[in-house]
C-alpha atoms as a PDB file:
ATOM      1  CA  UNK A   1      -5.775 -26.564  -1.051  1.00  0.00           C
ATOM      2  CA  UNK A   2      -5.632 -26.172  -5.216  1.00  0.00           C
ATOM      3  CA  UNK A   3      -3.264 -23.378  -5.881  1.00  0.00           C
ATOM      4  CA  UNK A   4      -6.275 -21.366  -7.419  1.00  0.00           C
ATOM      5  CA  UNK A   5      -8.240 -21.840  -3.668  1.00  0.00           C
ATOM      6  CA  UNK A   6      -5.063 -20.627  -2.147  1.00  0.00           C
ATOM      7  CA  UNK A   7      -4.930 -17.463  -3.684  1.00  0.00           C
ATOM      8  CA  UNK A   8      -8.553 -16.537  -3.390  1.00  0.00           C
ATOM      9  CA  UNK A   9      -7.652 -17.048   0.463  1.00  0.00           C
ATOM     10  CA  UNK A  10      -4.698 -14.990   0.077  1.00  0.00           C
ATOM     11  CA  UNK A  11      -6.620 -12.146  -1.333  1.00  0.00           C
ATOM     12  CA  UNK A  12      -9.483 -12.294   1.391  1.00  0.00           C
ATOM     13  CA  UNK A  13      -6.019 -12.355   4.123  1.00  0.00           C
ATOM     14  CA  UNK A  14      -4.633  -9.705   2.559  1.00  0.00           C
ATOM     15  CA  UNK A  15      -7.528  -7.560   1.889  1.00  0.00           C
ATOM     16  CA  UNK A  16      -8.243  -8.051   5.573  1.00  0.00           C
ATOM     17  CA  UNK A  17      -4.547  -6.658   5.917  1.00  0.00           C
ATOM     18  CA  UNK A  18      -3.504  -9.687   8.015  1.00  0.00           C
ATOM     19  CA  UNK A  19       0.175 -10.070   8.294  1.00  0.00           C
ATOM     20  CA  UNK A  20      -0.219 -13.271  10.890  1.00  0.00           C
ATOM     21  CA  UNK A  21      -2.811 -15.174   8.708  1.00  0.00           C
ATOM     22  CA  UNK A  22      -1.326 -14.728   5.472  1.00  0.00           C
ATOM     23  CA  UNK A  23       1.991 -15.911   6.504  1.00  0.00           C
ATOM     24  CA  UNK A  24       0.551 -18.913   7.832  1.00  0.00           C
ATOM     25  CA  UNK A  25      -0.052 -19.358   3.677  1.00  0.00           C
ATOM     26  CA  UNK A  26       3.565 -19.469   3.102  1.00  0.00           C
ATOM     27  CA  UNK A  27       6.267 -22.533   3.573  1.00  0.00           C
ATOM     28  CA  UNK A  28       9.203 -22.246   5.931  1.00  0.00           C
ATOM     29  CA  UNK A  29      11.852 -21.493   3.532  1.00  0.00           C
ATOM     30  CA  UNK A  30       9.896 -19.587   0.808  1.00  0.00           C
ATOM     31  CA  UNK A  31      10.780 -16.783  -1.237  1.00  0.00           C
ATOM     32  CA  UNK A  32       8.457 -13.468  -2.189  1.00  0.00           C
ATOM     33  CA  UNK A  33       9.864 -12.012  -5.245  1.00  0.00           C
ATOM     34  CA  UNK A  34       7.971  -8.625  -5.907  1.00  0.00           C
ATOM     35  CA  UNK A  35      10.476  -7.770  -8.255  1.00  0.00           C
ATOM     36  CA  UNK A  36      10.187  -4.090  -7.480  1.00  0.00           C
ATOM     37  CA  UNK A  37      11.999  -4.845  -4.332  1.00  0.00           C
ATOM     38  CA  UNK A  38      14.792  -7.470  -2.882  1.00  0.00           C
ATOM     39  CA  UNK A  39      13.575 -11.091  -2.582  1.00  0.00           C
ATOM     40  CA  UNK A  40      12.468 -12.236   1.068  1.00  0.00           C
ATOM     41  CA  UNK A  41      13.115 -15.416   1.771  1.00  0.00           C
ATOM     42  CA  UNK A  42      11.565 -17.722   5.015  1.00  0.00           C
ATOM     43  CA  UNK A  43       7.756 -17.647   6.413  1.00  0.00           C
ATOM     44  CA  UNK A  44       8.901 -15.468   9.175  1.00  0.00           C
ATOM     45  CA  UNK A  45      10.340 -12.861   6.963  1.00  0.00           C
ATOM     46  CA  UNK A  46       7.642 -12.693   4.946  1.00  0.00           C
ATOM     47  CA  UNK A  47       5.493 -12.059   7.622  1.00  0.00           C
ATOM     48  CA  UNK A  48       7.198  -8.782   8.611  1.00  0.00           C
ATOM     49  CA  UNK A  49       7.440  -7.811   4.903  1.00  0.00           C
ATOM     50  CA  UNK A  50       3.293  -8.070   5.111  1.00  0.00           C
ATOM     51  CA  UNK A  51       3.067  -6.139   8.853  1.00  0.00           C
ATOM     52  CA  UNK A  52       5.063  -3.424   7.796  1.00  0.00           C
ATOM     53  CA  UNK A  53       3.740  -2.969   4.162  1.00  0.00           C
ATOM     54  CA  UNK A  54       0.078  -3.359   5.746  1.00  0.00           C
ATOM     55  CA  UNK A  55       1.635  -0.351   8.107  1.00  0.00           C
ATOM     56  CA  UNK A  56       2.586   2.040   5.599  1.00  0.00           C
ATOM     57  CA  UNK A  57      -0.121   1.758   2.955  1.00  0.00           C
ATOM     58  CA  UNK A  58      -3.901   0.763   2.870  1.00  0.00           C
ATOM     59  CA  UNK A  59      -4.104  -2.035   0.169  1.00  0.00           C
ATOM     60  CA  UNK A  60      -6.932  -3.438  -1.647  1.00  0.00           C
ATOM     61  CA  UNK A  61      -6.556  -6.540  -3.863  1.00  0.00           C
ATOM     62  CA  UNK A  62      -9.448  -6.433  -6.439  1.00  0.00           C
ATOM     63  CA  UNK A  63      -8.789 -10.176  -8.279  1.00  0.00           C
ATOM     64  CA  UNK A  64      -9.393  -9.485 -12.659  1.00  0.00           C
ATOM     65  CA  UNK A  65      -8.627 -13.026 -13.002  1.00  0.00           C
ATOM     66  CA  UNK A  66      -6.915 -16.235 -11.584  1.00  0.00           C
ATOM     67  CA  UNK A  67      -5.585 -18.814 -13.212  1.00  0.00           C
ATOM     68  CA  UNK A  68      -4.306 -22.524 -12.637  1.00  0.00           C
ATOM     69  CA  UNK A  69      -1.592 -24.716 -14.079  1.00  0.00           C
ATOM     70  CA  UNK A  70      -0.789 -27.349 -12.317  1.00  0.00           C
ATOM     71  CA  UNK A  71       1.160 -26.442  -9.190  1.00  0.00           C
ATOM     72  CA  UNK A  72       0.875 -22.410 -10.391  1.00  0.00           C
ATOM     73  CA  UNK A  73      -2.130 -20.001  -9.888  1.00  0.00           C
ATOM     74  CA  UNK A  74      -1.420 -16.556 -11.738  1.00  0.00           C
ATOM     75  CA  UNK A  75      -3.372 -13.291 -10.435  1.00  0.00           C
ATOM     76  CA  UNK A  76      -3.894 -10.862 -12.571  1.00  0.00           C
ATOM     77  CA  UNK A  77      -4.925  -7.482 -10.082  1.00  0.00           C
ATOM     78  CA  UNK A  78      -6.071  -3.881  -9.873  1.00  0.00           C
ATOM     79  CA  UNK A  79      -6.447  -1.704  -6.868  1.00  0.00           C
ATOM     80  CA  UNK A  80      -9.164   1.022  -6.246  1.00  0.00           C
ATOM     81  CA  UNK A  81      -6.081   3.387  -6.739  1.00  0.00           C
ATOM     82  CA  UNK A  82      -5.933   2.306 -10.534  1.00  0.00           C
ATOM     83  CA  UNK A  83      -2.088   0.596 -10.006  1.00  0.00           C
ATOM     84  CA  UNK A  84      -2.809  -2.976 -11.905  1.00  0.00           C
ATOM     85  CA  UNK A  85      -0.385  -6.092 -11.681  1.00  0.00           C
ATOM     86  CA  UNK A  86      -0.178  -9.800 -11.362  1.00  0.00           C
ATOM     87  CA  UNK A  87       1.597 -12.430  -9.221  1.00  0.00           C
ATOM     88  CA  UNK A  88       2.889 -16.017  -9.739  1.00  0.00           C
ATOM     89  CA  UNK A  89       1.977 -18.815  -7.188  1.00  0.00           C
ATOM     90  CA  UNK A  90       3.821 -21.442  -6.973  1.00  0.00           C
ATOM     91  CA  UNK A  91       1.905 -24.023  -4.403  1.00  0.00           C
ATOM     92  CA  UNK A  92       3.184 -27.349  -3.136  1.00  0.00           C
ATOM     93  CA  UNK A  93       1.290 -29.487  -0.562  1.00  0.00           C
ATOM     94  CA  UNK A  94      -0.952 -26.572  -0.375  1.00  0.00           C
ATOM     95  CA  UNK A  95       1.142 -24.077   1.238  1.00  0.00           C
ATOM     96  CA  UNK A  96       3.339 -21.170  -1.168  1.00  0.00           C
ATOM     97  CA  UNK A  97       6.759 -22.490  -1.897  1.00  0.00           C
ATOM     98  CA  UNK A  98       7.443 -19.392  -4.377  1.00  0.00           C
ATOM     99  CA  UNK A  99       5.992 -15.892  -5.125  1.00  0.00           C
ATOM    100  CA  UNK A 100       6.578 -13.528  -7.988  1.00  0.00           C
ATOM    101  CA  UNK A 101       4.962 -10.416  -8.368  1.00  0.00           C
ATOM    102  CA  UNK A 102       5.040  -7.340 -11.095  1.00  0.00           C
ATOM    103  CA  UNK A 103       3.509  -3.648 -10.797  1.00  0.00           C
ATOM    104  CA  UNK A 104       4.843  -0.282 -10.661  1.00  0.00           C
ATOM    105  CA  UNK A 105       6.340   0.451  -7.612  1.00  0.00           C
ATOM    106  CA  UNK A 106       6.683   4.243  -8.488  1.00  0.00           C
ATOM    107  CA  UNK A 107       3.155   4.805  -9.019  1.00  0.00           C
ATOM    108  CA  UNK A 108       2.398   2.398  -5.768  1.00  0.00           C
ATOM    109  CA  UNK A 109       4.755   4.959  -3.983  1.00  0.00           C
ATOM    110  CA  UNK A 110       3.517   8.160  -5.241  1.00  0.00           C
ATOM    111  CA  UNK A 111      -0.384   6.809  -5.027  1.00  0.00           C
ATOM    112  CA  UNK A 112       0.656   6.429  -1.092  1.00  0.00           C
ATOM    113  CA  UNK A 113       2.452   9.792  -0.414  1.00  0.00           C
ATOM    114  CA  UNK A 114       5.109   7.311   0.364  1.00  0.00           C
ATOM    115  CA  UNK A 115       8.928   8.382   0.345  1.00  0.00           C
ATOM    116  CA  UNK A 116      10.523   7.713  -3.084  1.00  0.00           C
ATOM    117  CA  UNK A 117      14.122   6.513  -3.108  1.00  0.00           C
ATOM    118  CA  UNK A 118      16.877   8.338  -4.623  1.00  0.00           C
ATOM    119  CA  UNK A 119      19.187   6.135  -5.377  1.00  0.00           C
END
């Protein structure tokens, strides 16, 4: 799957609020990086990330635009909530070795009644 392809599935798994699925996306050893938060690194741990965030908040990925580059697609988002950010792909043999995301995690927090950290 082209890295663009990948992410349009991503997006329909993670609209759908899959955790099992969209893991499946993933390669054994890679990383998540929402840079809001600590790094997760391995398939498996990103699949708990996904079925616990999908547990705390309802999440809609509305795609602005997706872009290719060679072994990168780049998403740039919104949410019906108005919180906007993007994400950086990086696929090899069609599965996600890497993943980088920005967006405001306060906002994501307070849009969610969600507890805000102190420290």
């Amino acid at each position: 799957m082209r890295p663009k392809e990948l992410v349009e599935r991503w997006i329909e798994l993670f609209n759908a609020g899959d955790a099992d699925k969209i893991s499946e996306l993933y390669h054994l050893d890679a990383i998540n990086h929402q840079v809001a938060n600590t790094p997760v690194e391995g398939k498996a741990a990103i699949q708990e990330m996904f079925s616990a965030e999908f547990i705390n908040a309802e999440m809609t990925c509305i795609p602005e635009n997706i872009f290719e580059d060679g072994d990168w697609a780049i998403l740039e988002w919104k949410d019906p909530l108005g919180l906007r950010g993007c994400g950086f792909f990086n696929v090899i043999d069609g599965k996600i070795k890497f993943q980088r995301g920005y967006w405001d995690k306060l906002s994501f927090l307070k849009m969610h009644n969600l507890p805000i950290p102190i420290e």
